[in-house]
C-alpha atoms as a PDB file:
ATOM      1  CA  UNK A   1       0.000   0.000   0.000  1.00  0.00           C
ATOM      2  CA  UNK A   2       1.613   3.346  -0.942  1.00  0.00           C
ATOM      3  CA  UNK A   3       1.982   5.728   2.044  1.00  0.00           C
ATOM      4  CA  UNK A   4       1.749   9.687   1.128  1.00  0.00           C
ATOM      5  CA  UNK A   5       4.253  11.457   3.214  1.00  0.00           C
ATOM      6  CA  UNK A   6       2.873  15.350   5.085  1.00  0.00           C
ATOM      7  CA  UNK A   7       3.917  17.947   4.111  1.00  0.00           C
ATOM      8  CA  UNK A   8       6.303  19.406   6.992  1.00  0.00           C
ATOM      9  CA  UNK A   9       5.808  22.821   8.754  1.00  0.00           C
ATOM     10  CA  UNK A  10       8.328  24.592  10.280  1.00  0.00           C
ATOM     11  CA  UNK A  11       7.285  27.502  12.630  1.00  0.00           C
ATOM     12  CA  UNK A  12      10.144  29.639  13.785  1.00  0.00           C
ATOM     13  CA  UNK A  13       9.405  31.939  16.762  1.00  0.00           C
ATOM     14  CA  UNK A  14      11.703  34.962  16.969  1.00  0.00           C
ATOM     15  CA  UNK A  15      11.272  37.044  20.191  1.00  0.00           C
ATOM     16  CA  UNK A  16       9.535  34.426  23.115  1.00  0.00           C
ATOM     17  CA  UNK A  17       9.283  36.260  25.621  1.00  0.00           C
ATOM     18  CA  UNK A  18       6.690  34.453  27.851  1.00  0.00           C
ATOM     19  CA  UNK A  19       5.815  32.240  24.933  1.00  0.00           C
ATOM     20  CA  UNK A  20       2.168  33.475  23.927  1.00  0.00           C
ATOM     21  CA  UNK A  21       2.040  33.718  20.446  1.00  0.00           C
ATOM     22  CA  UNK A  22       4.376  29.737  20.037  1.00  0.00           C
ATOM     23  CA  UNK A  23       1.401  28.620  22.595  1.00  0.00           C
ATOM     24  CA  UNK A  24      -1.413  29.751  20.882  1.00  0.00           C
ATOM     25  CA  UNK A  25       0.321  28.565  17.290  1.00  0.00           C
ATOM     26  CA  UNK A  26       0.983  25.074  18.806  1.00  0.00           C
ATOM     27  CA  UNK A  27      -2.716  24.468  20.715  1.00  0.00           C
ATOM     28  CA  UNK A  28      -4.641  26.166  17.869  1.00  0.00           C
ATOM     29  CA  UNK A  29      -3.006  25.547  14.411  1.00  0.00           C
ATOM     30  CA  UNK A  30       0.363  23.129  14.541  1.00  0.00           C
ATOM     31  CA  UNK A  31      -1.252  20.762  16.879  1.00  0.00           C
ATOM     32  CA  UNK A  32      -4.441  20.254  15.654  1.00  0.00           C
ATOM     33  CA  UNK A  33      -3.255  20.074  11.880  1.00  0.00           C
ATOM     34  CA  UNK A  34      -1.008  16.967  12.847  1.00  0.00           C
ATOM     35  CA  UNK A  35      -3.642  15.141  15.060  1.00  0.00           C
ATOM     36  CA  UNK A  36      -5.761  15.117  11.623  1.00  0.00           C
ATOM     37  CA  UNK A  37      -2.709  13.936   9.492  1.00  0.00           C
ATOM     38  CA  UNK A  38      -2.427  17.407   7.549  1.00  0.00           C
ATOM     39  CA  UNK A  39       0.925  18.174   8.203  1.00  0.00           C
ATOM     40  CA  UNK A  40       4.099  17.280  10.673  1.00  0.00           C
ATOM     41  CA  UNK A  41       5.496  20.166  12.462  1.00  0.00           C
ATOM     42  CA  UNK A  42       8.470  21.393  13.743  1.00  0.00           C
ATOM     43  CA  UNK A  43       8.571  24.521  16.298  1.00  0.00           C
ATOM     44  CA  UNK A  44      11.772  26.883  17.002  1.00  0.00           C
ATOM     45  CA  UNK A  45      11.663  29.425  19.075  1.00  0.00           C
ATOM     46  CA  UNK A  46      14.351  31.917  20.075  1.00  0.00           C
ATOM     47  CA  UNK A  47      14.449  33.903  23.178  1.00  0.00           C
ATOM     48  CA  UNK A  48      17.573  36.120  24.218  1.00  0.00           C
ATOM     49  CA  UNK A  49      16.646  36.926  27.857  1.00  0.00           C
ATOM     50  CA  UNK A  50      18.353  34.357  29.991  1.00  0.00           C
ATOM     51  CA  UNK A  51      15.535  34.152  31.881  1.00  0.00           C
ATOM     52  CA  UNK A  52      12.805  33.644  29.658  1.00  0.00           C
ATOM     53  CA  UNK A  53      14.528  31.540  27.659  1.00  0.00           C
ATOM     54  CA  UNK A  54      15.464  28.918  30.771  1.00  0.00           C
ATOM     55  CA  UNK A  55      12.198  28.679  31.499  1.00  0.00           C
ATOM     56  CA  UNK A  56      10.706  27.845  28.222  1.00  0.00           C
ATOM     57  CA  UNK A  57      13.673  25.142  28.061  1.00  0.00           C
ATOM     58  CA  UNK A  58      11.613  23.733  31.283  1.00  0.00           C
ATOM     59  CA  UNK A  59       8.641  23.799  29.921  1.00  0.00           C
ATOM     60  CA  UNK A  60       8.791  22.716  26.522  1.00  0.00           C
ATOM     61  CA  UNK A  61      12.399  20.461  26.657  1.00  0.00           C
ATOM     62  CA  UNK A  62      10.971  17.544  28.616  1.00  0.00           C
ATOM     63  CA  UNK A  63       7.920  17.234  26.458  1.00  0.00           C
ATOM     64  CA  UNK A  64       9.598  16.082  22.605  1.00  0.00           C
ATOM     65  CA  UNK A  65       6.131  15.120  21.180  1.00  0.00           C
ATOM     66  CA  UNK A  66       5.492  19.260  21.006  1.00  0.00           C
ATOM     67  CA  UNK A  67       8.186  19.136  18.007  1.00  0.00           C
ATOM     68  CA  UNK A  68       9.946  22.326  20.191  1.00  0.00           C
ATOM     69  CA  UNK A  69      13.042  23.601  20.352  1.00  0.00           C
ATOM     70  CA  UNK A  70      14.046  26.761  22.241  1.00  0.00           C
ATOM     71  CA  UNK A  71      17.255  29.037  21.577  1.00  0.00           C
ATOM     72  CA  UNK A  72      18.461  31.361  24.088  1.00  0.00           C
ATOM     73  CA  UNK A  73      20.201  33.451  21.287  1.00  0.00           C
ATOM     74  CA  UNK A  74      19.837  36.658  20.071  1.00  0.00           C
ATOM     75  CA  UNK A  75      18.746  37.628  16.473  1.00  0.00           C
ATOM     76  CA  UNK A  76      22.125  39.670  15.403  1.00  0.00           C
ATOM     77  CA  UNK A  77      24.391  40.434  12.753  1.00  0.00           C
ATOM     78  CA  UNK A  78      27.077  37.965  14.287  1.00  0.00           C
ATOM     79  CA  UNK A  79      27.457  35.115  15.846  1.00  0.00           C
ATOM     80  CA  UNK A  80      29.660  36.871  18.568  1.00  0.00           C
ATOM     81  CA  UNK A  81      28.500  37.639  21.910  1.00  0.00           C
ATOM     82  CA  UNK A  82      26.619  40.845  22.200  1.00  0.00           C
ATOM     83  CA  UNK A  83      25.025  42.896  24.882  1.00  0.00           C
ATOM     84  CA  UNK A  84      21.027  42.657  25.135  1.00  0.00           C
ATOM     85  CA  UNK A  85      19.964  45.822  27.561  1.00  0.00           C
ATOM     86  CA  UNK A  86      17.199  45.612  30.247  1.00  0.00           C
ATOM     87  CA  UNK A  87      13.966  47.594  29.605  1.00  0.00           C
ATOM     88  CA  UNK A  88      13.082  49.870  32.376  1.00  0.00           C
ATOM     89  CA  UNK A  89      11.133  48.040  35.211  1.00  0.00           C
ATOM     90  CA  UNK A  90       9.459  50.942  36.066  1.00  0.00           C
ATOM     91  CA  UNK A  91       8.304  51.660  32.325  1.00  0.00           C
ATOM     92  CA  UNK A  92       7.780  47.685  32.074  1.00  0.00           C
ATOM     93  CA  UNK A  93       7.356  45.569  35.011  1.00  0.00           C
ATOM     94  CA  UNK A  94       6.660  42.742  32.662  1.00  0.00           C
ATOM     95  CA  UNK A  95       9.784  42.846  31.404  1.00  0.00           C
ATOM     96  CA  UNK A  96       8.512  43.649  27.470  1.00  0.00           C
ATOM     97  CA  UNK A  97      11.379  44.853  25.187  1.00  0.00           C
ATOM     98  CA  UNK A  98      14.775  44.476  25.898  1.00  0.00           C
ATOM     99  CA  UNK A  99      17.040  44.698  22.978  1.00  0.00           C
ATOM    100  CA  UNK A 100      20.418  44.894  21.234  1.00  0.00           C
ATOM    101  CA  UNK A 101      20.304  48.108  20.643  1.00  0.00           C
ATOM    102  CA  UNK A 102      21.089  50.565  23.973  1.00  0.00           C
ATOM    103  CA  UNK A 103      19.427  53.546  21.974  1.00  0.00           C
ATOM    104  CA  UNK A 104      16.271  51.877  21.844  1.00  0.00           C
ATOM    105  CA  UNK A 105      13.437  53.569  24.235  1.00  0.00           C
ATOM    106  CA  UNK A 106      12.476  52.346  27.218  1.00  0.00           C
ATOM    107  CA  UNK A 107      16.244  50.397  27.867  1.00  0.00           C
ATOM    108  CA  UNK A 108      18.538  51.026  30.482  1.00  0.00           C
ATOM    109  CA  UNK A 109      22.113  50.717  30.529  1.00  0.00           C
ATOM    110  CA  UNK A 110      21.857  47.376  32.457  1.00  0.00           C
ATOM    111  CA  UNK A 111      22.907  44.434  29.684  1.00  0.00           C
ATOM    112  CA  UNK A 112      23.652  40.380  29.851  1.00  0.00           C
ATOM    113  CA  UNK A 113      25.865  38.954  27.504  1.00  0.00           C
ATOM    114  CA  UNK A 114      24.212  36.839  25.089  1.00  0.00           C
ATOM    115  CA  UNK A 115      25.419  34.934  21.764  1.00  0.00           C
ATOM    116  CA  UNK A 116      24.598  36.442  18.366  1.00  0.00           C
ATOM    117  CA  UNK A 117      23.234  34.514  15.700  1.00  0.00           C
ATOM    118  CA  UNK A 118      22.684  35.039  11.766  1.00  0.00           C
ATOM    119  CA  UNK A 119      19.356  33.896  10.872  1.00  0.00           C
ATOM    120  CA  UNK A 120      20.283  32.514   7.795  1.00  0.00           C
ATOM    121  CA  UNK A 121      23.278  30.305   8.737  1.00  0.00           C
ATOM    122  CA  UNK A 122      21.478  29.329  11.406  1.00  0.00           C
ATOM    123  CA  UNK A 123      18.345  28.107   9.176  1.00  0.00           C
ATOM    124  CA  UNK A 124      20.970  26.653   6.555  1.00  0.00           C
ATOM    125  CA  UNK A 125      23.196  24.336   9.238  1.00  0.00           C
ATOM    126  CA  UNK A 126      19.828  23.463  10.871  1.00  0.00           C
ATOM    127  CA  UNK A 127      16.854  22.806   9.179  1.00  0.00           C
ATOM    128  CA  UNK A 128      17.620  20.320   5.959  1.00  0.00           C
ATOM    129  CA  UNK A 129      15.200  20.552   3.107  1.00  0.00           C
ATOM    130  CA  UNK A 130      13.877  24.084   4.646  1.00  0.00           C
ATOM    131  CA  UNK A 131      13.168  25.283   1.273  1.00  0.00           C
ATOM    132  CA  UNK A 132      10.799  22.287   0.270  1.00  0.00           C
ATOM    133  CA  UNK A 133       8.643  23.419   3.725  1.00  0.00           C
ATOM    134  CA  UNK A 134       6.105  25.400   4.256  1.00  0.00           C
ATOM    135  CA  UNK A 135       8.142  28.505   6.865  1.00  0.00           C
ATOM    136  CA  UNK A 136       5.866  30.707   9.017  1.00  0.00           C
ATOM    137  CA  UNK A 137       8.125  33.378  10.549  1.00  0.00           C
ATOM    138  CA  UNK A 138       6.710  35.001  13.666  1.00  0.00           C
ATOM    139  CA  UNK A 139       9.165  38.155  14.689  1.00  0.00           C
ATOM    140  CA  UNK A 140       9.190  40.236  17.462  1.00  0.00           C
ATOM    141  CA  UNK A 141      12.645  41.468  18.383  1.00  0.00           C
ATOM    142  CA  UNK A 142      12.907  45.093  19.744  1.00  0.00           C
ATOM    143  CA  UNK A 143      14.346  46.495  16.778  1.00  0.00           C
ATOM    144  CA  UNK A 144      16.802  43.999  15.420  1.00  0.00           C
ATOM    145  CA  UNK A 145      14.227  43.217  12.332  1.00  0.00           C
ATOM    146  CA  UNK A 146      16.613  45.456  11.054  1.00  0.00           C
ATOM    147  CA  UNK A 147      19.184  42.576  11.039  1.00  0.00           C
ATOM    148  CA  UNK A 148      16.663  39.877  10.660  1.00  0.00           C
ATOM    149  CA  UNK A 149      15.371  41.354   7.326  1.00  0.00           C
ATOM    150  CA  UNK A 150      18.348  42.432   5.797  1.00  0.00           C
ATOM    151  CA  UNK A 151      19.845  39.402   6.328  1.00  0.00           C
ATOM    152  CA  UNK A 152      16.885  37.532   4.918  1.00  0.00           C
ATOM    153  CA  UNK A 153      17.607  39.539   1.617  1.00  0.00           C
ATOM    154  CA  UNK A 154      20.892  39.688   1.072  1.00  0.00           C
ATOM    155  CA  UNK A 155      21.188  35.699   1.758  1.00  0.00           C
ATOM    156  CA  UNK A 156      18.318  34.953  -0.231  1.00  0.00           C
ATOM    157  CA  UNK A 157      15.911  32.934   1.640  1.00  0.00           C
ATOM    158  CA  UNK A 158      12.858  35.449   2.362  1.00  0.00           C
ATOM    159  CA  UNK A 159      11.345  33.525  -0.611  1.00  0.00           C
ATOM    160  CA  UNK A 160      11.129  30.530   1.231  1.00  0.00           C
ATOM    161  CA  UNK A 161       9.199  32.227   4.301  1.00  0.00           C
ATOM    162  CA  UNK A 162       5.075  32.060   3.195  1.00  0.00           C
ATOM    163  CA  UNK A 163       3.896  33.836   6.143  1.00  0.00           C
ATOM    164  CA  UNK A 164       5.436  36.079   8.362  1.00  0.00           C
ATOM    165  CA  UNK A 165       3.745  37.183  11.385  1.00  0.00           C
ATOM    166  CA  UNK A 166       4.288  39.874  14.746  1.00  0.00           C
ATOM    167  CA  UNK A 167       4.650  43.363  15.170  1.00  0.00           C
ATOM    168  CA  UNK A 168       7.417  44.796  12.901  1.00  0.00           C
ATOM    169  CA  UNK A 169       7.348  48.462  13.505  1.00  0.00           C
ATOM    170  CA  UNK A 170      10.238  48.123  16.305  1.00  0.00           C
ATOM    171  CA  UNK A 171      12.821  49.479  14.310  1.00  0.00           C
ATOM    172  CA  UNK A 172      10.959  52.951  14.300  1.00  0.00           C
ATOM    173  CA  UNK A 173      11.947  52.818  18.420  1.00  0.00           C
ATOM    174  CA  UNK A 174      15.799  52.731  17.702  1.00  0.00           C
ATOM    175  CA  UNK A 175      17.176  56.407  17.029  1.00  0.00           C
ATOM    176  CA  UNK A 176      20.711  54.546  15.992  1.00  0.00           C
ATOM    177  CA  UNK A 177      18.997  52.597  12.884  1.00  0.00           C
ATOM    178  CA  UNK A 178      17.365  54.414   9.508  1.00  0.00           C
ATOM    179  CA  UNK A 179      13.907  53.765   9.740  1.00  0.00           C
ATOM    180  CA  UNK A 180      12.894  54.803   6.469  1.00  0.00           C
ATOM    181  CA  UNK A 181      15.840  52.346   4.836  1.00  0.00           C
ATOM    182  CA  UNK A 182      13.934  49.876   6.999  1.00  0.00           C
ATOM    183  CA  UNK A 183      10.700  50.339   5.978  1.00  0.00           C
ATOM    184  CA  UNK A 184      12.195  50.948   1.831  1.00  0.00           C
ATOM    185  CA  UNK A 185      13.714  46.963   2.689  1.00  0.00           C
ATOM    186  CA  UNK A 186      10.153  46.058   3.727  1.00  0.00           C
ATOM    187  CA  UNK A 187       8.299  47.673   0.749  1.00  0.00           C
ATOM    188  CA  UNK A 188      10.621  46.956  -1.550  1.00  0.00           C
ATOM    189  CA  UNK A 189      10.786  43.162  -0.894  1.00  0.00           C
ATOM    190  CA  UNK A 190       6.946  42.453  -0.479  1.00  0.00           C
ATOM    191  CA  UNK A 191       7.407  41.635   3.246  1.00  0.00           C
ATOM    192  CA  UNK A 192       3.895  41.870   4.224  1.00  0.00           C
ATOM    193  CA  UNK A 193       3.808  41.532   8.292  1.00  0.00           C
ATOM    194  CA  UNK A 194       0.774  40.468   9.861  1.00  0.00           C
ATOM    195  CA  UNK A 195       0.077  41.706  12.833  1.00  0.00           C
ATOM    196  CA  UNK A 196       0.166  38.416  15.719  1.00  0.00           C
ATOM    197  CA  UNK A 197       0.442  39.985  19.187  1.00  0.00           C
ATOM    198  CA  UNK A 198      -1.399  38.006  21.605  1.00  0.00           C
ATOM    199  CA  UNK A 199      -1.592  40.085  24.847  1.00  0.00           C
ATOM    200  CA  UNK A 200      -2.271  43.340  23.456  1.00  0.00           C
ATOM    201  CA  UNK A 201      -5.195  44.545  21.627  1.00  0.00           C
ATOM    202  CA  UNK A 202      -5.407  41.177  19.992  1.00  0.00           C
ATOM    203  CA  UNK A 203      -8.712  42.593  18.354  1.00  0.00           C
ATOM    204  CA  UNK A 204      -5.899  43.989  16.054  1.00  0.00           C
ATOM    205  CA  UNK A 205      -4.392  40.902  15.047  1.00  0.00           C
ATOM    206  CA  UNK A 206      -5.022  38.835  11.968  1.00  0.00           C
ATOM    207  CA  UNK A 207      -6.917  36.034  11.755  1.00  0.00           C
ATOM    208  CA  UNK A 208      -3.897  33.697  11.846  1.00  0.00           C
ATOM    209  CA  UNK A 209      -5.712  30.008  12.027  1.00  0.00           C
ATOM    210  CA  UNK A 210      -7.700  31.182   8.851  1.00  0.00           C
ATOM    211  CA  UNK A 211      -4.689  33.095   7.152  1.00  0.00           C
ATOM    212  CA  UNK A 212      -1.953  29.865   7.445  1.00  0.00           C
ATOM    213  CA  UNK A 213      -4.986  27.879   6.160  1.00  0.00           C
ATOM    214  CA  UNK A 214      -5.487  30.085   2.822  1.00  0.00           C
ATOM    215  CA  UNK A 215      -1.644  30.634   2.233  1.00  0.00           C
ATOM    216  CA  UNK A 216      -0.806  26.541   3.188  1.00  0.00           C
ATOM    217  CA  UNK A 217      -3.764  25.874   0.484  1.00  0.00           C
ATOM    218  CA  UNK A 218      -2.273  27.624  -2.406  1.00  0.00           C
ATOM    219  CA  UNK A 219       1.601  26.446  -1.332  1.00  0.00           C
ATOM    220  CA  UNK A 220       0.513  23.257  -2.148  1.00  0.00           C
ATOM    221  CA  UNK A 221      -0.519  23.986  -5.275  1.00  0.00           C
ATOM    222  CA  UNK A 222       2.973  24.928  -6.440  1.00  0.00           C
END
């Protein structure tokens, strides 16, 4: 009897922080596509706070049937280790929006020491076959998009990425980056961000069960 293999989904989490928006992608889309034989899934999510990222790696780590893999890395421009600054407590008691970038608002000049990482070579020394899979990129990183995106570009694999899902509009925070190169990258290259915040104003977010539905639909179609 011939067997039809799934088609594999890799969902690539940039910017944990608590974990909200890989929860509610796992219980309400990756999940219950795989129970029904639709798909097999992998999950990767990347967090560079120490501390959120150790206790994602406790919750997730013991449990290998959620297909998850945390990172505590930082989404950089190198693969050296880099300085991610603590967002003012008193701005943010729940911790939102630390970064890489000390000009960004709301930081202090309190830092940790975290390891750098290219998307790119990352994705290439990784995931095998990623460009036969269908790639939803969910990014949320306090201004190093700018990295993220250009990096995507210049190496050639933002083709690969179907949807691409978070906020986006950090880069406009930074007064050290050009945010109208930034936002010529993003026109210029079709990146169409959809807006996947889960614990604020989520009545602004799109309809992501319905929108990785439509856009899986016609990728198989290729």
């Amino acid at each position: 009897m011939k067997t039809t293999s799934l088609h594999r989904v890799n969902y690539f989490d940039l910017g944990l922080h608590t974990g909200l928006e890989l929860r509610y992608a796992l219980t309400r889309v990756l999940i219950p596509a795989a129970n029904k034989k639709l798909i097999d899934f992998q999950a990767y999510g990347f967090e560079a706070s120490e501390k959120f990222a150790l206790r994602l790696k406790e919750q997730y780590h013991p449990h290998p049937e959620l297909n998850t893999t945390i990172i505590h890395k930082a989404i950089s421009n190198t693969e050296d280790k880099i300085k991610l600054y603590r967002v003012d407590l008193k701005i943010q008691p729940n911790e939102v929006g630390n970064s890489i970038f000390k000009t960004k608002n709301n930081v202090t000049d309190e830092y940790e020491e975290v390891e750098g990482i290219i998307f790119s070579k990352w994705l290439k020394e990784n995931v095998p076959n990623y460009h036969k899979h269908f790639n939803i990129l969910k990014v949320n990183i306090e201004g190093a998009e700018w990295h993220l995106f250009n990096d995507m570009v210049d190496n050639n694999i933002l083709q690969y990425f179907t949807v691409i899902l978070g906020a986006g509009h950090d880069v406009d925070k930074v007064s050290e980056l050009d945010c109208e190169k930034y936002w010529k990258l993003i026109k210029d290259n079709n990146i169409n961000i959809h807006r996947f915040i889960v614990d604020h104003r989520p009545e602004r977010n799109a309809d992501i069960r319905e929108l990785i539905k439509e856009k899986f639909k016609l990728w198989k179609q290729k």
